[in-house]
PDB file of N, CA and C in Angstrom:
ATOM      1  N   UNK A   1     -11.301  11.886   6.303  1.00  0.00           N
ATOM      2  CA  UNK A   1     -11.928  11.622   5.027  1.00  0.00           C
ATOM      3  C   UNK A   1     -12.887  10.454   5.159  1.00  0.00           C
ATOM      4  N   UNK A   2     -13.653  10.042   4.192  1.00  0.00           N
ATOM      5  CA  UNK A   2     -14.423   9.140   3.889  1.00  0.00           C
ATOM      6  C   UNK A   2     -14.078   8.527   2.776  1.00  0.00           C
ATOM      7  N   UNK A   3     -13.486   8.287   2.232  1.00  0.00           N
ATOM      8  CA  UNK A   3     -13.293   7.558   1.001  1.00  0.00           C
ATOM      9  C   UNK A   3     -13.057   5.960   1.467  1.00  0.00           C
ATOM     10  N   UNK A   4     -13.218   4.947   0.499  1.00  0.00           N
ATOM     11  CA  UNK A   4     -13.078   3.471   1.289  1.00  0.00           C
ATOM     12  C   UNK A   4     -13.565   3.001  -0.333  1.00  0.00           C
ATOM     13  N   UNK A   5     -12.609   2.205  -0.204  1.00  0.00           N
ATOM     14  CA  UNK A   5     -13.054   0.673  -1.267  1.00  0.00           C
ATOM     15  C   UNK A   5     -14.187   0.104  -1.390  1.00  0.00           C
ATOM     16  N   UNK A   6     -14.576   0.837  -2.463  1.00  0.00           N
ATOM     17  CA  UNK A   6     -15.798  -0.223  -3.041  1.00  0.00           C
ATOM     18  C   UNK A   6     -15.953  -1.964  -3.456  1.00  0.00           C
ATOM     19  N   UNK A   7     -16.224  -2.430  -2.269  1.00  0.00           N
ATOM     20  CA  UNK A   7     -16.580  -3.971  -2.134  1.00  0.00           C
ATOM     21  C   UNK A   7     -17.872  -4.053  -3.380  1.00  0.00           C
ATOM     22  N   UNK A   8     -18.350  -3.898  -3.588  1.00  0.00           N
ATOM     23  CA  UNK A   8     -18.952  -4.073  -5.119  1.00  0.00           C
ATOM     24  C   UNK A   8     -17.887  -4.768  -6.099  1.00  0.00           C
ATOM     25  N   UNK A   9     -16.680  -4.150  -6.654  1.00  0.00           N
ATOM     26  CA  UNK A   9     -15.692  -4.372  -7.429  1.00  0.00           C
ATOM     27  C   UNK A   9     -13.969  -4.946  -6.642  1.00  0.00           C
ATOM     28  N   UNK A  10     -14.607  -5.581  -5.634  1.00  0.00           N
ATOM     29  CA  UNK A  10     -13.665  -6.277  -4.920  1.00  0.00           C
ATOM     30  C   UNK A  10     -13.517  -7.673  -5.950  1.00  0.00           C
ATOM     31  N   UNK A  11     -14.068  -8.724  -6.186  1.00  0.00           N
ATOM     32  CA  UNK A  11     -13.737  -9.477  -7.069  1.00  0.00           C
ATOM     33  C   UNK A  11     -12.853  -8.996  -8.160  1.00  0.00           C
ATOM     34  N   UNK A  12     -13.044  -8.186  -8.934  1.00  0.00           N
ATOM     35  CA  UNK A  12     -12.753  -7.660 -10.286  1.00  0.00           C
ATOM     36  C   UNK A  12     -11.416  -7.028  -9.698  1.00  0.00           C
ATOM     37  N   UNK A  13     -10.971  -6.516  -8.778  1.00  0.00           N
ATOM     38  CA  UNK A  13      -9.644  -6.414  -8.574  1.00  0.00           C
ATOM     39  C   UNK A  13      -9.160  -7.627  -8.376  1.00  0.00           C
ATOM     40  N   UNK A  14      -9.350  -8.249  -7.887  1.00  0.00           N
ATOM     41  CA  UNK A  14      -8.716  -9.553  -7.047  1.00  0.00           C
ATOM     42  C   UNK A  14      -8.454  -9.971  -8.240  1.00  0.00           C
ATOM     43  N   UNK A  15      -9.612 -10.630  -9.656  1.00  0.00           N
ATOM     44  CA  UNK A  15      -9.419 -10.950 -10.786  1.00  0.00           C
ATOM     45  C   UNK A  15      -8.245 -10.421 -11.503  1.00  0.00           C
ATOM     46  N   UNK A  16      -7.976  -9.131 -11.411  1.00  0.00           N
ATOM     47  CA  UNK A  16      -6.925  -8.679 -12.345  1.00  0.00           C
ATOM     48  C   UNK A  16      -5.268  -8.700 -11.683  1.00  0.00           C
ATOM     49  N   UNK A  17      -5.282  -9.093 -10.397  1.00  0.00           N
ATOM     50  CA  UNK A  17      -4.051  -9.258  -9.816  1.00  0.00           C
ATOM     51  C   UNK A  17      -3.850  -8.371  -8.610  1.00  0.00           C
ATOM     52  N   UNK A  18      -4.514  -7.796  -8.226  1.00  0.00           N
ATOM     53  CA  UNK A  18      -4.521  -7.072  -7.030  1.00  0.00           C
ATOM     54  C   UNK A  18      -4.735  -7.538  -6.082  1.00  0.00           C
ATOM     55  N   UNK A  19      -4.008  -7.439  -4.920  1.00  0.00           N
ATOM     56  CA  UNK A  19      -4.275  -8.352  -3.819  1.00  0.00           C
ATOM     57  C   UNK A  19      -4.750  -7.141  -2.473  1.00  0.00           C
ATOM     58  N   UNK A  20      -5.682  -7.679  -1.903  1.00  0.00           N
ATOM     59  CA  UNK A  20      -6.429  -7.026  -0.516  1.00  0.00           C
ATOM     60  C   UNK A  20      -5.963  -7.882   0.656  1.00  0.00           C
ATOM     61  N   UNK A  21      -4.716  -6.547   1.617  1.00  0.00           N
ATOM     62  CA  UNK A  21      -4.078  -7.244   2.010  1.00  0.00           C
ATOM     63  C   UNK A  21      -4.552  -7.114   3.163  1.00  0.00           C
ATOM     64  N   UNK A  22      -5.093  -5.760   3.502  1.00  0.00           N
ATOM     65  CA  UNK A  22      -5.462  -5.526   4.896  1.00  0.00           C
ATOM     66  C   UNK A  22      -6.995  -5.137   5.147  1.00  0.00           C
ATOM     67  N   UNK A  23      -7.531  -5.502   6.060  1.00  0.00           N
ATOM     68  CA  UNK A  23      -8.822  -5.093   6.310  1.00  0.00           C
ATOM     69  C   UNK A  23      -9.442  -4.812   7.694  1.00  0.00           C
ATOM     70  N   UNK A  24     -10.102  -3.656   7.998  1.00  0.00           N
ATOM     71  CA  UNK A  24     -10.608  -3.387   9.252  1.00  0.00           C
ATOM     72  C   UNK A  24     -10.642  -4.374  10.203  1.00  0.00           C
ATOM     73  N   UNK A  25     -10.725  -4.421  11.608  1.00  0.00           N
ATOM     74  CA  UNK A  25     -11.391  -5.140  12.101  1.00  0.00           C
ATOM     75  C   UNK A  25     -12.449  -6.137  12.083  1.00  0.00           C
ATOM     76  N   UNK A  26     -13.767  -5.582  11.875  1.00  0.00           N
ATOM     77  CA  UNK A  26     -14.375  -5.885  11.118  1.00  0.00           C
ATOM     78  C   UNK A  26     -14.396  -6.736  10.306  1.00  0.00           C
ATOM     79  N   UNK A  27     -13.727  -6.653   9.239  1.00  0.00           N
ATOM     80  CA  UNK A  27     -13.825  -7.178   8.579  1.00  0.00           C
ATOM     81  C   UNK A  27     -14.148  -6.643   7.289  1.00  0.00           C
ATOM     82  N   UNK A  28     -15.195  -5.519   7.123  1.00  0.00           N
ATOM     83  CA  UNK A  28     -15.850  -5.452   6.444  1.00  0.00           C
ATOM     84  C   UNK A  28     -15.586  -3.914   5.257  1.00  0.00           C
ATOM     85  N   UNK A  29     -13.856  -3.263   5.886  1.00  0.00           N
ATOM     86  CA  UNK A  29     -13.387  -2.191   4.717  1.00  0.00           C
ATOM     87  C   UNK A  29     -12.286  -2.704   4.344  1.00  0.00           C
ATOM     88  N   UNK A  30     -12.063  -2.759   3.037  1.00  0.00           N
ATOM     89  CA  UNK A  30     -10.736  -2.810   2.510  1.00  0.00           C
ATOM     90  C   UNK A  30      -9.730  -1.754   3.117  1.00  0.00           C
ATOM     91  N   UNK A  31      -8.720  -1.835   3.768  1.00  0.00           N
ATOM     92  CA  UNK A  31      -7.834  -1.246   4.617  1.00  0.00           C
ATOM     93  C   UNK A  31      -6.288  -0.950   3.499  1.00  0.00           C
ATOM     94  N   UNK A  32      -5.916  -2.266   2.956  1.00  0.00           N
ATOM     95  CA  UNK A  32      -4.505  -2.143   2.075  1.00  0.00           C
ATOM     96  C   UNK A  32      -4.614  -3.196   1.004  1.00  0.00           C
ATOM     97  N   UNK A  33      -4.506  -2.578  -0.105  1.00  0.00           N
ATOM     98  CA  UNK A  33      -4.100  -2.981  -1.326  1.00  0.00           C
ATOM     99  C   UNK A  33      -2.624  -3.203  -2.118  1.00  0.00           C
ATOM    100  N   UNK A  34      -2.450  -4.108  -2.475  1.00  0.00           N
ATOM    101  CA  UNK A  34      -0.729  -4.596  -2.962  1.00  0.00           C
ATOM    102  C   UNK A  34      -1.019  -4.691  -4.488  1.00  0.00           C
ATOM    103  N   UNK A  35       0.029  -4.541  -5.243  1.00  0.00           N
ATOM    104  CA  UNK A  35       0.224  -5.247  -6.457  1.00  0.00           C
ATOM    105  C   UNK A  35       1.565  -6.248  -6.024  1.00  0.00           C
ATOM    106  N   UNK A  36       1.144  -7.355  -6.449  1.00  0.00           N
ATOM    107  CA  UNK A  36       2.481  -8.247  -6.519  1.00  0.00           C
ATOM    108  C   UNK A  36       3.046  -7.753  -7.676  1.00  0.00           C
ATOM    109  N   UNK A  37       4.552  -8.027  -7.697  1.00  0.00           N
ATOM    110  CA  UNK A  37       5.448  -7.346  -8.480  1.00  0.00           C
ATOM    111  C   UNK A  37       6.047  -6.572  -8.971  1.00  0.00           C
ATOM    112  N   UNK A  38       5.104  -5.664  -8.577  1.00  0.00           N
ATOM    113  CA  UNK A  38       5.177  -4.044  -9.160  1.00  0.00           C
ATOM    114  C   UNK A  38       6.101  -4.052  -8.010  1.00  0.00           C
ATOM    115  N   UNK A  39       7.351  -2.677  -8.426  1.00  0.00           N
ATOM    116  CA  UNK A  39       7.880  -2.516  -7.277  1.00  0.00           C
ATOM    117  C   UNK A  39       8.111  -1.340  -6.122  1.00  0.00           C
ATOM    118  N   UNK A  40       6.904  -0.969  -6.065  1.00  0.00           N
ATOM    119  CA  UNK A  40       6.431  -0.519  -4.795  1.00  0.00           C
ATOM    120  C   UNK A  40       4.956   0.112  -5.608  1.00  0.00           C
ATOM    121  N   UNK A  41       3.955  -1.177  -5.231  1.00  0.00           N
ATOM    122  CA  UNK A  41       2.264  -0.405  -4.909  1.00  0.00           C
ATOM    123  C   UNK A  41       1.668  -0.889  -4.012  1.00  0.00           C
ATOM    124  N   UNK A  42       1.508   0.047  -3.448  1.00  0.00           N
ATOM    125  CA  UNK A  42       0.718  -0.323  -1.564  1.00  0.00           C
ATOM    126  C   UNK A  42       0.289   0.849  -1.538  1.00  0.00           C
ATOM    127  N   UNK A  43      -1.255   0.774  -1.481  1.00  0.00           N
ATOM    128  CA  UNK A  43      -2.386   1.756  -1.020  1.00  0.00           C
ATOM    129  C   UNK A  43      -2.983   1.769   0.053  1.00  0.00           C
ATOM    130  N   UNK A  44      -3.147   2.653   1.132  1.00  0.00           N
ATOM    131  CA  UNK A  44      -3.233   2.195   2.247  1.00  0.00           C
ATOM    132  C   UNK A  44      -5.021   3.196   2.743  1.00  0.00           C
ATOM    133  N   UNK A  45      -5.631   2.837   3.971  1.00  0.00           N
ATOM    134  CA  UNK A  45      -6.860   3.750   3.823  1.00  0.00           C
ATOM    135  C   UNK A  45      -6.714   4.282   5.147  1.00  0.00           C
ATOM    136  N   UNK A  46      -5.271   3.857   6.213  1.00  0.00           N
ATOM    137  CA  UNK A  46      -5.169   4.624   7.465  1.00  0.00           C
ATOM    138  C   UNK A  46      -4.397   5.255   6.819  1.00  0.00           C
ATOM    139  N   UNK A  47      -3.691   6.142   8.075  1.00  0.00           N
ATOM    140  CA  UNK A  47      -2.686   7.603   7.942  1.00  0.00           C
ATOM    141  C   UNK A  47      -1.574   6.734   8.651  1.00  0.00           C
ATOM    142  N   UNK A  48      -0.699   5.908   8.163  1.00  0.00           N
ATOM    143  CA  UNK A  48       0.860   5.813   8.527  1.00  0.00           C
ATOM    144  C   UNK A  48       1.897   6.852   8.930  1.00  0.00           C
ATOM    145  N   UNK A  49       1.222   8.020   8.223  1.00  0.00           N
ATOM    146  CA  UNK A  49       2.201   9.565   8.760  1.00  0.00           C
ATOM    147  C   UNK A  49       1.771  10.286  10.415  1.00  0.00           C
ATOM    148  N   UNK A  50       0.724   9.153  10.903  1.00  0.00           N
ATOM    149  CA  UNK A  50       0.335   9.703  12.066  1.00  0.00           C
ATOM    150  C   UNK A  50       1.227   8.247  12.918  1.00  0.00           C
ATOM    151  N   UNK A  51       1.821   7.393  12.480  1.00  0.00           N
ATOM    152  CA  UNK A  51       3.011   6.897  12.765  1.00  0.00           C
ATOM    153  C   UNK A  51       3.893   6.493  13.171  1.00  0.00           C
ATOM    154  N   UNK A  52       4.781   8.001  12.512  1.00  0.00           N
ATOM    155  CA  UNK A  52       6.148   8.596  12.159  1.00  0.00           C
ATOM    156  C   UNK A  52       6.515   9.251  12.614  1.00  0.00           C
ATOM    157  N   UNK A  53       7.830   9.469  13.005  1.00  0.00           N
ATOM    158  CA  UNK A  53       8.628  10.273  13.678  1.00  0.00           C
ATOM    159  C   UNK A  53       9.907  10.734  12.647  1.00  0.00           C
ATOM    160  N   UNK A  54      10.696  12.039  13.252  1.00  0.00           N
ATOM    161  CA  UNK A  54      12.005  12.543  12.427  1.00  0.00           C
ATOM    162  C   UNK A  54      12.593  11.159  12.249  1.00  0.00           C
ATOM    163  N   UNK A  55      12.619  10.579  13.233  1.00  0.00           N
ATOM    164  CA  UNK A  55      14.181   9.691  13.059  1.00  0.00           C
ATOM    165  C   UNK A  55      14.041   7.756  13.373  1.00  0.00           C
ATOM    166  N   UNK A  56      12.090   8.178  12.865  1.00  0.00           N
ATOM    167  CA  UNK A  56      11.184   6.340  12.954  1.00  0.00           C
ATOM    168  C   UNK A  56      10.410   6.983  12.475  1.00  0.00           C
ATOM    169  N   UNK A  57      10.651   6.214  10.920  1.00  0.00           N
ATOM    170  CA  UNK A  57       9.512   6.587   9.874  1.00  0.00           C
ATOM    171  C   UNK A  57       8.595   5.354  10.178  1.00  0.00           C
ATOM    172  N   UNK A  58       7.372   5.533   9.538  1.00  0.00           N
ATOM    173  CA  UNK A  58       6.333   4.360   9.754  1.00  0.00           C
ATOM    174  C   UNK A  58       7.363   3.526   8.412  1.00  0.00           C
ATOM    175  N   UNK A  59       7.267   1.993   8.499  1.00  0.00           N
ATOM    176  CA  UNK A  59       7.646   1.209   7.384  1.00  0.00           C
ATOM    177  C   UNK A  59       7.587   1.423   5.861  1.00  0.00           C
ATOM    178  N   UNK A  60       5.750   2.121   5.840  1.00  0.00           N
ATOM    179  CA  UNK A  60       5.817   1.872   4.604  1.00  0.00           C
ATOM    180  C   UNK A  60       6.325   3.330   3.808  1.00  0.00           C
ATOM    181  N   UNK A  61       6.705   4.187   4.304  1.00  0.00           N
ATOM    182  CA  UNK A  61       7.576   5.569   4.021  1.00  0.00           C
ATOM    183  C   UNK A  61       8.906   4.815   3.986  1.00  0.00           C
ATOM    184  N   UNK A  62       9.619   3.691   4.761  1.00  0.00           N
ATOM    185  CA  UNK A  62      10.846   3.961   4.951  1.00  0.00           C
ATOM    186  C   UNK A  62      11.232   2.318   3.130  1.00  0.00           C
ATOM    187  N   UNK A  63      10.005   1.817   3.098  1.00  0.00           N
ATOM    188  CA  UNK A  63       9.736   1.050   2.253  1.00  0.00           C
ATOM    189  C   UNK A  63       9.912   1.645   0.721  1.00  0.00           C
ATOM    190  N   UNK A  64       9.474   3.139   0.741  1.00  0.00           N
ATOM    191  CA  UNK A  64       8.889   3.640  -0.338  1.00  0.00           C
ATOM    192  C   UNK A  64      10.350   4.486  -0.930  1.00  0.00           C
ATOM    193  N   UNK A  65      10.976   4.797   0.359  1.00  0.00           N
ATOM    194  CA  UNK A  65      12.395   5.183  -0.329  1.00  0.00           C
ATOM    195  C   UNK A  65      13.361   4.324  -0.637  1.00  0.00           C
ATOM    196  N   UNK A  66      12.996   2.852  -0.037  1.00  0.00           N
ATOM    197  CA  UNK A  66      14.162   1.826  -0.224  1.00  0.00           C
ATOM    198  C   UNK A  66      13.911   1.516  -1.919  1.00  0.00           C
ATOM    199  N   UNK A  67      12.768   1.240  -2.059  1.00  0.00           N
ATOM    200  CA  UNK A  67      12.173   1.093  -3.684  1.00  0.00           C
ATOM    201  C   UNK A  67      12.715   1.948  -4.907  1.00  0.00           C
ATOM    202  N   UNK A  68      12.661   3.315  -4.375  1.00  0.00           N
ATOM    203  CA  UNK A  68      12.802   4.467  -4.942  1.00  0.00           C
ATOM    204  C   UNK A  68      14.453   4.369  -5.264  1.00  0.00           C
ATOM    205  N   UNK A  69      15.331   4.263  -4.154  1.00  0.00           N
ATOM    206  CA  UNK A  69      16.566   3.736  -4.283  1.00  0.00           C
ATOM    207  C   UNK A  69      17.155   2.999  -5.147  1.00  0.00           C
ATOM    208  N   UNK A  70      16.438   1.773  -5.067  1.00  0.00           N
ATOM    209  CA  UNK A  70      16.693   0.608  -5.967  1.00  0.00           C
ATOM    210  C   UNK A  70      16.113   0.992  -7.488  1.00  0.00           C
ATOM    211  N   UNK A  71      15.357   1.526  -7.763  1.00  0.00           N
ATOM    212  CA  UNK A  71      14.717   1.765  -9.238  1.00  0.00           C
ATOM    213  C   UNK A  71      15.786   2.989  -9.580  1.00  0.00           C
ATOM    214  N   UNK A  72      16.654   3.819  -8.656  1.00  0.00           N
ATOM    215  CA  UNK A  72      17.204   4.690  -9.456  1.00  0.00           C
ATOM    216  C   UNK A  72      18.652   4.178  -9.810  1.00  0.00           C
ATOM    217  N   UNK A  73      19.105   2.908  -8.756  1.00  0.00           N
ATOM    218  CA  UNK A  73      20.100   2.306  -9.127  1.00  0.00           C
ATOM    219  C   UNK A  73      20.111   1.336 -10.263  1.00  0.00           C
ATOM    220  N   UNK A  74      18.812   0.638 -10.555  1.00  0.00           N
ATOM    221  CA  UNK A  74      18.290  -0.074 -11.703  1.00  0.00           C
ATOM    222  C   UNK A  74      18.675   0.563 -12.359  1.00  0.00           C
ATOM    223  N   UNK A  75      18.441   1.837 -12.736  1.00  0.00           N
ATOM    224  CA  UNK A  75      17.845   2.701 -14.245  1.00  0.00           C
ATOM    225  C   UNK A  75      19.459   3.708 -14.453  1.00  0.00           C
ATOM    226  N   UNK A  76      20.650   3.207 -13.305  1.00  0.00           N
ATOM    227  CA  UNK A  76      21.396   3.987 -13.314  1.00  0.00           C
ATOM    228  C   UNK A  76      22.663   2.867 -14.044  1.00  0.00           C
ATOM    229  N   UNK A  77      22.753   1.933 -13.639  1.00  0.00           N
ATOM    230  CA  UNK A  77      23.094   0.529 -14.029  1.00  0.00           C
ATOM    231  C   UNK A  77      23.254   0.493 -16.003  1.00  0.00           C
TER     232      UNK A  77
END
């Protein structure tokens, strides 16, 4: 794909609480996006599923079910 973060409106995220966590080499593509607090937003612009394995998930898969876990034990509570 081609899709990539528009650095134009890089401030205006940053402004509203979004944090740019990762970035190319370069320097110069937004790579990973976080929300602090939220509990689990991480946008990523590589393929982590290229990775992964059956039995070694990449982190942020094995991240995304630990979250998922915890919000169903929250909401089960």
């Amino acid at each position: 794909h081609r899709y990539e973060f528009n650095n134009d409106f890089r401030a205006e995220f940053e402004s509203r609480g979004m944090h740019l966590t990762g970035q190319s080499p370069d320097g110069k593509l937004v790579e990973i996006v976080e929300i602090p607090g939220h509990p689990f937003f991480v946008a990523v612009q590589f393929h982590p599923e290229f990775k992964s394995r059956p039995n070694a998930p990449h982190p942020l898969f094995s991240g995304l079910v630990t979250a998922a876990r915890q919000r169903v034990t929250d909401c089960t509570e």
